[in-house]
PDB file of N, CA and C in Angstrom:
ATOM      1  N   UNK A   1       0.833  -1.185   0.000  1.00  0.00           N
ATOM      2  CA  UNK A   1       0.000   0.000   0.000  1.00  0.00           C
ATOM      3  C   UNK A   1       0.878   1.250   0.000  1.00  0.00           C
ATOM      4  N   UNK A   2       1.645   1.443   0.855  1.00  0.00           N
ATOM      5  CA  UNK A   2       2.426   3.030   1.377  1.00  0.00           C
ATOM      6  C   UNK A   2       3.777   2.325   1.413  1.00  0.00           C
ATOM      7  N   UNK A   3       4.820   3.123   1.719  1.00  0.00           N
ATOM      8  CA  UNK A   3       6.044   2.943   2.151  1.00  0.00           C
ATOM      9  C   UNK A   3       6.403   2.108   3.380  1.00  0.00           C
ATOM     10  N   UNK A   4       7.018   1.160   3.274  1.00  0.00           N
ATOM     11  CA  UNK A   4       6.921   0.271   4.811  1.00  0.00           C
ATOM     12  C   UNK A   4       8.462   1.172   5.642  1.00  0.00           C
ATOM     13  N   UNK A   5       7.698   1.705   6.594  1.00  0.00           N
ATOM     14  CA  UNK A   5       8.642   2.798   7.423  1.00  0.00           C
ATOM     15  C   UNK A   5       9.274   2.265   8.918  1.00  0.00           C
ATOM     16  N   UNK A   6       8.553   0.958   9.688  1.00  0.00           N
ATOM     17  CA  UNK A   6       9.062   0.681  10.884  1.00  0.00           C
ATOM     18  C   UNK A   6      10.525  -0.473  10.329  1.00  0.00           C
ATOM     19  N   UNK A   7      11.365   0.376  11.312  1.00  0.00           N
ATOM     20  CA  UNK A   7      12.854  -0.093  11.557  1.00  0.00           C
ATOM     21  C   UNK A   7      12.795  -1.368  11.904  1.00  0.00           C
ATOM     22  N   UNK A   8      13.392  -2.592  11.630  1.00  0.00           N
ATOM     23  CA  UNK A   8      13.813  -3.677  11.953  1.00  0.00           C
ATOM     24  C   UNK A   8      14.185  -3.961  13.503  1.00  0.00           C
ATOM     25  N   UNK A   9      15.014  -2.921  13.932  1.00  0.00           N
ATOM     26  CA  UNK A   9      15.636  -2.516  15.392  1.00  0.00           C
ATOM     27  C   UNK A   9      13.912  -2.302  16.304  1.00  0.00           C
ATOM     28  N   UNK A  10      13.424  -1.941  15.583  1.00  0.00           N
ATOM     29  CA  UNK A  10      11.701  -1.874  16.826  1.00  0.00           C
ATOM     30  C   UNK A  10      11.041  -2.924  16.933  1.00  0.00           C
ATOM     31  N   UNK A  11      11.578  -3.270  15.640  1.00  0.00           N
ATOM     32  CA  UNK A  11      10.949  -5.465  16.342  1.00  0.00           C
ATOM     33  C   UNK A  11      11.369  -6.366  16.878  1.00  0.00           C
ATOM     34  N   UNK A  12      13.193  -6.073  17.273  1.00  0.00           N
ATOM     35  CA  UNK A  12      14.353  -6.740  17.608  1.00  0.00           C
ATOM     36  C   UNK A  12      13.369  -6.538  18.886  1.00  0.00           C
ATOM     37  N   UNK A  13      13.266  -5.070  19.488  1.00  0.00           N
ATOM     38  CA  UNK A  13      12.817  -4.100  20.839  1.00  0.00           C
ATOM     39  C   UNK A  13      11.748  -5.067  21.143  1.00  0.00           C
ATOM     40  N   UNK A  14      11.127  -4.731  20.268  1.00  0.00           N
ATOM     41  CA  UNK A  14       9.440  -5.621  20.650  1.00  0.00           C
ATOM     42  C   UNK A  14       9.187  -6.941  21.438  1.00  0.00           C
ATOM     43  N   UNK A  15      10.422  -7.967  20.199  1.00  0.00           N
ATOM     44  CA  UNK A  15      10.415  -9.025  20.750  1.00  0.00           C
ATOM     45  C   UNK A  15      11.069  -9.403  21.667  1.00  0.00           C
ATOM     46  N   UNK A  16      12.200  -8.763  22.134  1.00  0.00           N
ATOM     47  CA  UNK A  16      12.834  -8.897  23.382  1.00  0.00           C
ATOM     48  C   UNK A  16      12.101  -8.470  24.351  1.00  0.00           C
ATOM     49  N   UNK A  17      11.370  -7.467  24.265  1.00  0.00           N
ATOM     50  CA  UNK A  17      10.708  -6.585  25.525  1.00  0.00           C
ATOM     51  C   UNK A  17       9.618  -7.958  25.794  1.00  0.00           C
ATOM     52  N   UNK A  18       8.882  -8.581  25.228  1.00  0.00           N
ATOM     53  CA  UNK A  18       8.200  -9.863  25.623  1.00  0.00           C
ATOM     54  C   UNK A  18       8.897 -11.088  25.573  1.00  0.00           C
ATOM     55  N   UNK A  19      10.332 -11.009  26.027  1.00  0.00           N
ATOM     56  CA  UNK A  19      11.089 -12.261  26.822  1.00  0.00           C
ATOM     57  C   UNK A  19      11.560 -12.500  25.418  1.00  0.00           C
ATOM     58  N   UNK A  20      11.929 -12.457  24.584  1.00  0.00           N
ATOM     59  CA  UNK A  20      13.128 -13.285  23.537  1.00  0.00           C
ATOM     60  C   UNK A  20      14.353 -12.768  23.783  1.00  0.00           C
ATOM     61  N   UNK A  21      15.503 -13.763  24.252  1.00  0.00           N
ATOM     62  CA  UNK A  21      16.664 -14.002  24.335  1.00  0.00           C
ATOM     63  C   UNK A  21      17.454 -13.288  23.235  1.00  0.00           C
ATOM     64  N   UNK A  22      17.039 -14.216  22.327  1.00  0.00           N
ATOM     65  CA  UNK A  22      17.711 -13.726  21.002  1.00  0.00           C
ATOM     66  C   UNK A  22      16.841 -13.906  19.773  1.00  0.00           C
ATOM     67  N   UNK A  23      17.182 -13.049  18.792  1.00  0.00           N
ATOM     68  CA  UNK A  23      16.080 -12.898  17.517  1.00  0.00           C
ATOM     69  C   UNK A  23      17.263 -13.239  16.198  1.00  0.00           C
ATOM     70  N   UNK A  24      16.706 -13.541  15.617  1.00  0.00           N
ATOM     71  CA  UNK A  24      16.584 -14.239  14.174  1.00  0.00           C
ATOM     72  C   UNK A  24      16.541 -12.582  13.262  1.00  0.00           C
ATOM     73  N   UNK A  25      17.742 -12.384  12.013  1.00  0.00           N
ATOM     74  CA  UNK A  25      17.027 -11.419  11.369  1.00  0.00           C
ATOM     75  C   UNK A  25      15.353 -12.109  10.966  1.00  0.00           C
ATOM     76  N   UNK A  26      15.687 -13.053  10.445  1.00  0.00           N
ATOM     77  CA  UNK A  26      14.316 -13.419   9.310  1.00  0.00           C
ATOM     78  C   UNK A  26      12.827 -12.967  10.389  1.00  0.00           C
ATOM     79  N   UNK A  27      13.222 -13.642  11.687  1.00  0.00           N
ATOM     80  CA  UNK A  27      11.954 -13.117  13.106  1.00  0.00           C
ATOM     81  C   UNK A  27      11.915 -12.064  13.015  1.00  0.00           C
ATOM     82  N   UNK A  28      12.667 -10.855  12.880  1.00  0.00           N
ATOM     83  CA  UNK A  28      12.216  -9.398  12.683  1.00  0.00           C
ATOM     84  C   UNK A  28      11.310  -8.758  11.478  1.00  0.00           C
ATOM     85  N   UNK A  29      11.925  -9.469  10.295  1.00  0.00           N
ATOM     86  CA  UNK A  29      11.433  -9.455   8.953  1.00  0.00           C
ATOM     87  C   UNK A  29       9.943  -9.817   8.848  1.00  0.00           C
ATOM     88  N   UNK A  30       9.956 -11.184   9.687  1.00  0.00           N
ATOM     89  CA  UNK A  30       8.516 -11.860   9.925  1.00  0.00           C
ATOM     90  C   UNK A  30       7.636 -10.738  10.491  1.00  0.00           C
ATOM     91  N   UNK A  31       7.974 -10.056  11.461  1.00  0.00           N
ATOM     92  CA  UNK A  31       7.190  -9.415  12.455  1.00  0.00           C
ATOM     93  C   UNK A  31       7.001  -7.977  12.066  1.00  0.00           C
ATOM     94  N   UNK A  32       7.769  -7.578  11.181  1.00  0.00           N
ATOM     95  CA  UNK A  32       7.494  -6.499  10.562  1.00  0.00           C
ATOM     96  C   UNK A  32       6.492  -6.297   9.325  1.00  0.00           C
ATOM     97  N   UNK A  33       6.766  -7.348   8.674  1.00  0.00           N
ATOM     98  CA  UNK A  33       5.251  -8.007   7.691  1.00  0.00           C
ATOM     99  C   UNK A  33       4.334  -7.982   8.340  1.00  0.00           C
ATOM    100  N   UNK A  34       3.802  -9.007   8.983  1.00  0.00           N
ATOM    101  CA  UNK A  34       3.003  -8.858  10.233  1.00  0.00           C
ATOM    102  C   UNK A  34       2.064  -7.429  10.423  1.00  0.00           C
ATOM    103  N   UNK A  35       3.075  -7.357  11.403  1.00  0.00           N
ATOM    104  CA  UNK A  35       2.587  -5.900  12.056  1.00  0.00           C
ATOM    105  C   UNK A  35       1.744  -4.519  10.672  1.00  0.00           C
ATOM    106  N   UNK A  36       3.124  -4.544   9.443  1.00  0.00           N
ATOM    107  CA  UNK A  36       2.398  -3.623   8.964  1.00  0.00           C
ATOM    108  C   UNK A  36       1.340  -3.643   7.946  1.00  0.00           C
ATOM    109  N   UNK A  37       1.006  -5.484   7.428  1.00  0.00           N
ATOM    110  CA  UNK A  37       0.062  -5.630   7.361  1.00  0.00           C
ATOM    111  C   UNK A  37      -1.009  -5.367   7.969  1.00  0.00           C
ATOM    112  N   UNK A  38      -1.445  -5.735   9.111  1.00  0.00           N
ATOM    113  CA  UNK A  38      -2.157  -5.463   9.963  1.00  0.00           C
ATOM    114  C   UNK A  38      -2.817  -3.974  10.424  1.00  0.00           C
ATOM    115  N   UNK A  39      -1.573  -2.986   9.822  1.00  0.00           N
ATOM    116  CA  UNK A  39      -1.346  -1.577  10.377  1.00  0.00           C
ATOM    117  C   UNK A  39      -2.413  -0.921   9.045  1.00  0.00           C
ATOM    118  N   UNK A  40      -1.729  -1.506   7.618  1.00  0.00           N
ATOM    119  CA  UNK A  40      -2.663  -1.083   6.832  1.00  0.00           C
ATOM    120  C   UNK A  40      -4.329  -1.550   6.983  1.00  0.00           C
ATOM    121  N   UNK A  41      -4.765  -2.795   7.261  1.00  0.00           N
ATOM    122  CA  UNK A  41      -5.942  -2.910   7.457  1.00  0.00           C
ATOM    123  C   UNK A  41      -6.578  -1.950   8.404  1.00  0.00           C
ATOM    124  N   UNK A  42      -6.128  -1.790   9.553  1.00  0.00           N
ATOM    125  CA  UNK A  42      -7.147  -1.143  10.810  1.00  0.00           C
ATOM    126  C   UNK A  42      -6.629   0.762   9.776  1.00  0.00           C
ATOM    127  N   UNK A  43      -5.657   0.918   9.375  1.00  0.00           N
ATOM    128  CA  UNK A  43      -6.127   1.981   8.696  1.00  0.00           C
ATOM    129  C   UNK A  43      -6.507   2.413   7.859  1.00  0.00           C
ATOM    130  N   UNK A  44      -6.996   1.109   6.906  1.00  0.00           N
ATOM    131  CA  UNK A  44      -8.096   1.540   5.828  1.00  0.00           C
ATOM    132  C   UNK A  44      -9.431   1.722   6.317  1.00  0.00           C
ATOM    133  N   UNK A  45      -9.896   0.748   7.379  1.00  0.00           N
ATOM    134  CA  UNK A  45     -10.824   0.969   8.259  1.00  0.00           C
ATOM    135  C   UNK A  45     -11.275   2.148   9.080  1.00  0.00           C
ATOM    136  N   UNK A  46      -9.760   2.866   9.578  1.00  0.00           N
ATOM    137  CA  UNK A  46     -10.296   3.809  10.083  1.00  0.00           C
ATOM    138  C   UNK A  46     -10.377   4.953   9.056  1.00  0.00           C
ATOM    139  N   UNK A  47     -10.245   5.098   7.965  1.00  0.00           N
ATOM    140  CA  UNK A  47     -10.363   6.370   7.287  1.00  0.00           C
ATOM    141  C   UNK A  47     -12.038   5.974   7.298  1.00  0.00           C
ATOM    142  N   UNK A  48     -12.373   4.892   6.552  1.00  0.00           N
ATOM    143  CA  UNK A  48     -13.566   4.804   6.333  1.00  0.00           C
ATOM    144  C   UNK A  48     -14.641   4.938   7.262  1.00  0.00           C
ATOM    145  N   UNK A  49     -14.322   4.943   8.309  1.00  0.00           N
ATOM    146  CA  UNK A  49     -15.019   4.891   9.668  1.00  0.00           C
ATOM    147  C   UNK A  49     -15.219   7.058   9.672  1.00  0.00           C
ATOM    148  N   UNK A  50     -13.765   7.349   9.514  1.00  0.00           N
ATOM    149  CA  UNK A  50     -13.864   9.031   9.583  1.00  0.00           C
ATOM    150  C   UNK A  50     -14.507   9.501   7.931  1.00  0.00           C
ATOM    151  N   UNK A  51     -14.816   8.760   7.360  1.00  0.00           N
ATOM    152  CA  UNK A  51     -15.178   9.226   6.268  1.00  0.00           C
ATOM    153  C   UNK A  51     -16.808   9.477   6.446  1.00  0.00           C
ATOM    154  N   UNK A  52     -17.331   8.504   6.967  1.00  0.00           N
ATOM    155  CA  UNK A  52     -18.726   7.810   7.116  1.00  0.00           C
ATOM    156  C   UNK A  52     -19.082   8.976   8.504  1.00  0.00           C
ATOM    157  N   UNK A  53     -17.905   9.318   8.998  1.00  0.00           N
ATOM    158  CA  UNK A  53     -18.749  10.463  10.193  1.00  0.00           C
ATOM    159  C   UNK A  53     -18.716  12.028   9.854  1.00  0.00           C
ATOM    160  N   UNK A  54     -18.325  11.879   7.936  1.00  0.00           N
ATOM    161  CA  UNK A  54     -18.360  13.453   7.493  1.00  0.00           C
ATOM    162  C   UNK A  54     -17.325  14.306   7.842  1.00  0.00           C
ATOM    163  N   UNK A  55     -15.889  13.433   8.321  1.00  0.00           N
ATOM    164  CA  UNK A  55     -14.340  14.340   8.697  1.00  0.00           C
ATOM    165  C   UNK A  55     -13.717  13.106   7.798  1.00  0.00           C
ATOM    166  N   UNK A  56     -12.781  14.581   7.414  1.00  0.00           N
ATOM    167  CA  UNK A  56     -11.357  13.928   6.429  1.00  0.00           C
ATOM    168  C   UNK A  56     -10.021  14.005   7.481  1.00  0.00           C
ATOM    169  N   UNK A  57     -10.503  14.093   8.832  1.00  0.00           N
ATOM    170  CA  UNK A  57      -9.529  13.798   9.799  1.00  0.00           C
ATOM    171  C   UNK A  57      -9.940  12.593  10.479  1.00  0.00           C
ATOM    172  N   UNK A  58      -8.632  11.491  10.443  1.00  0.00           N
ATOM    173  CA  UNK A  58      -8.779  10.509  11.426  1.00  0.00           C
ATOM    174  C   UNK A  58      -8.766  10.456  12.501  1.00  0.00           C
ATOM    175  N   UNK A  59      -9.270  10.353  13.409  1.00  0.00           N
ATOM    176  CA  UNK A  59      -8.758  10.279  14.883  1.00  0.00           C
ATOM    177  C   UNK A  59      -8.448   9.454  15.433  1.00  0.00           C
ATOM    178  N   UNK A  60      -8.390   9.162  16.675  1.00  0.00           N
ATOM    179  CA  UNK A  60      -7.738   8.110  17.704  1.00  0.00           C
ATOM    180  C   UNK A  60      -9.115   7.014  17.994  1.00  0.00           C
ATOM    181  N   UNK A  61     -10.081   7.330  18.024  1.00  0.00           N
ATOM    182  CA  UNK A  61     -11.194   7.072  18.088  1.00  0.00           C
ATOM    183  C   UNK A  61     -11.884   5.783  16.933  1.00  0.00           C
ATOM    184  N   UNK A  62     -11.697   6.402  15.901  1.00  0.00           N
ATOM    185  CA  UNK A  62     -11.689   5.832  14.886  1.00  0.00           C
ATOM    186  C   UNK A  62     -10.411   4.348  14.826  1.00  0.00           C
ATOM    187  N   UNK A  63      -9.437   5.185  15.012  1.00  0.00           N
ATOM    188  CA  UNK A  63      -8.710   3.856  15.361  1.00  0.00           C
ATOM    189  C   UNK A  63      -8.725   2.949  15.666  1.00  0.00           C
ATOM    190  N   UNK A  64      -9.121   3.001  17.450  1.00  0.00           N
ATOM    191  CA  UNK A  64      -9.694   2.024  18.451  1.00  0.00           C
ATOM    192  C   UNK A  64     -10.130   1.440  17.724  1.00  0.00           C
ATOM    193  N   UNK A  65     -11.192   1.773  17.127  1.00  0.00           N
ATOM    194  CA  UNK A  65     -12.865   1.159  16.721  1.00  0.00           C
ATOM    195  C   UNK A  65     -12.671   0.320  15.786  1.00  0.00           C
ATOM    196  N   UNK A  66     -11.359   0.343  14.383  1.00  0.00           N
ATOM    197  CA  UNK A  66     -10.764  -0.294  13.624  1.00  0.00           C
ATOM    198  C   UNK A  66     -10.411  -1.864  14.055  1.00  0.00           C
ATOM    199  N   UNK A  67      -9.488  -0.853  15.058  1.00  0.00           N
ATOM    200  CA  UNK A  67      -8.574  -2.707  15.475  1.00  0.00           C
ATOM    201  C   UNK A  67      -9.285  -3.179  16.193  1.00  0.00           C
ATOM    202  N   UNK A  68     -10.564  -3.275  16.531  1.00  0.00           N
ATOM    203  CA  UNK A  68     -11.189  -4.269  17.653  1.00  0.00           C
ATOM    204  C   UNK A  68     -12.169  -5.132  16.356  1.00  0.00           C
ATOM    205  N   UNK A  69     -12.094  -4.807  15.245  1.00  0.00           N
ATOM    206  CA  UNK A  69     -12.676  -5.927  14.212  1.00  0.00           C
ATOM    207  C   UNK A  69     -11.714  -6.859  13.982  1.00  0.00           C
TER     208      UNK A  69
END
């Protein structure tokens, strides 16, 4: 969809910060797919969510409301 912008080094972070010892490049790679898959869905959702309430601003709100589908 967009430019994939999160650093490799924030998933190394990620996954250590929930107990991994040691990471795998390819485990970062994995988790960065992942994640910004995921990142594009809840934010196609939320535009459409701010679209449908008559603002071309997203909010935080909208967000929430995204990722809990």
């Amino acid at each position: 969809m967009s430019a994939r912008l999160l650093p490799l080094a924030a998933m190394e972070k990620i996954l250590k910060q929930c107990g991994a010892d040691r990471v795998s490049d390819k485990a970062k790679v994995a988790l960065k797919s992942v994640v910004e898959e995921k990142a594009d869905e809840i934010a196609i959702r939320a535009i459409k969510y701010a679209n449908h309430a008559g603002r071309k601003t997203v909010k935080a709100g909208d967000i929430k409301l995204a990722a809990r589908e």
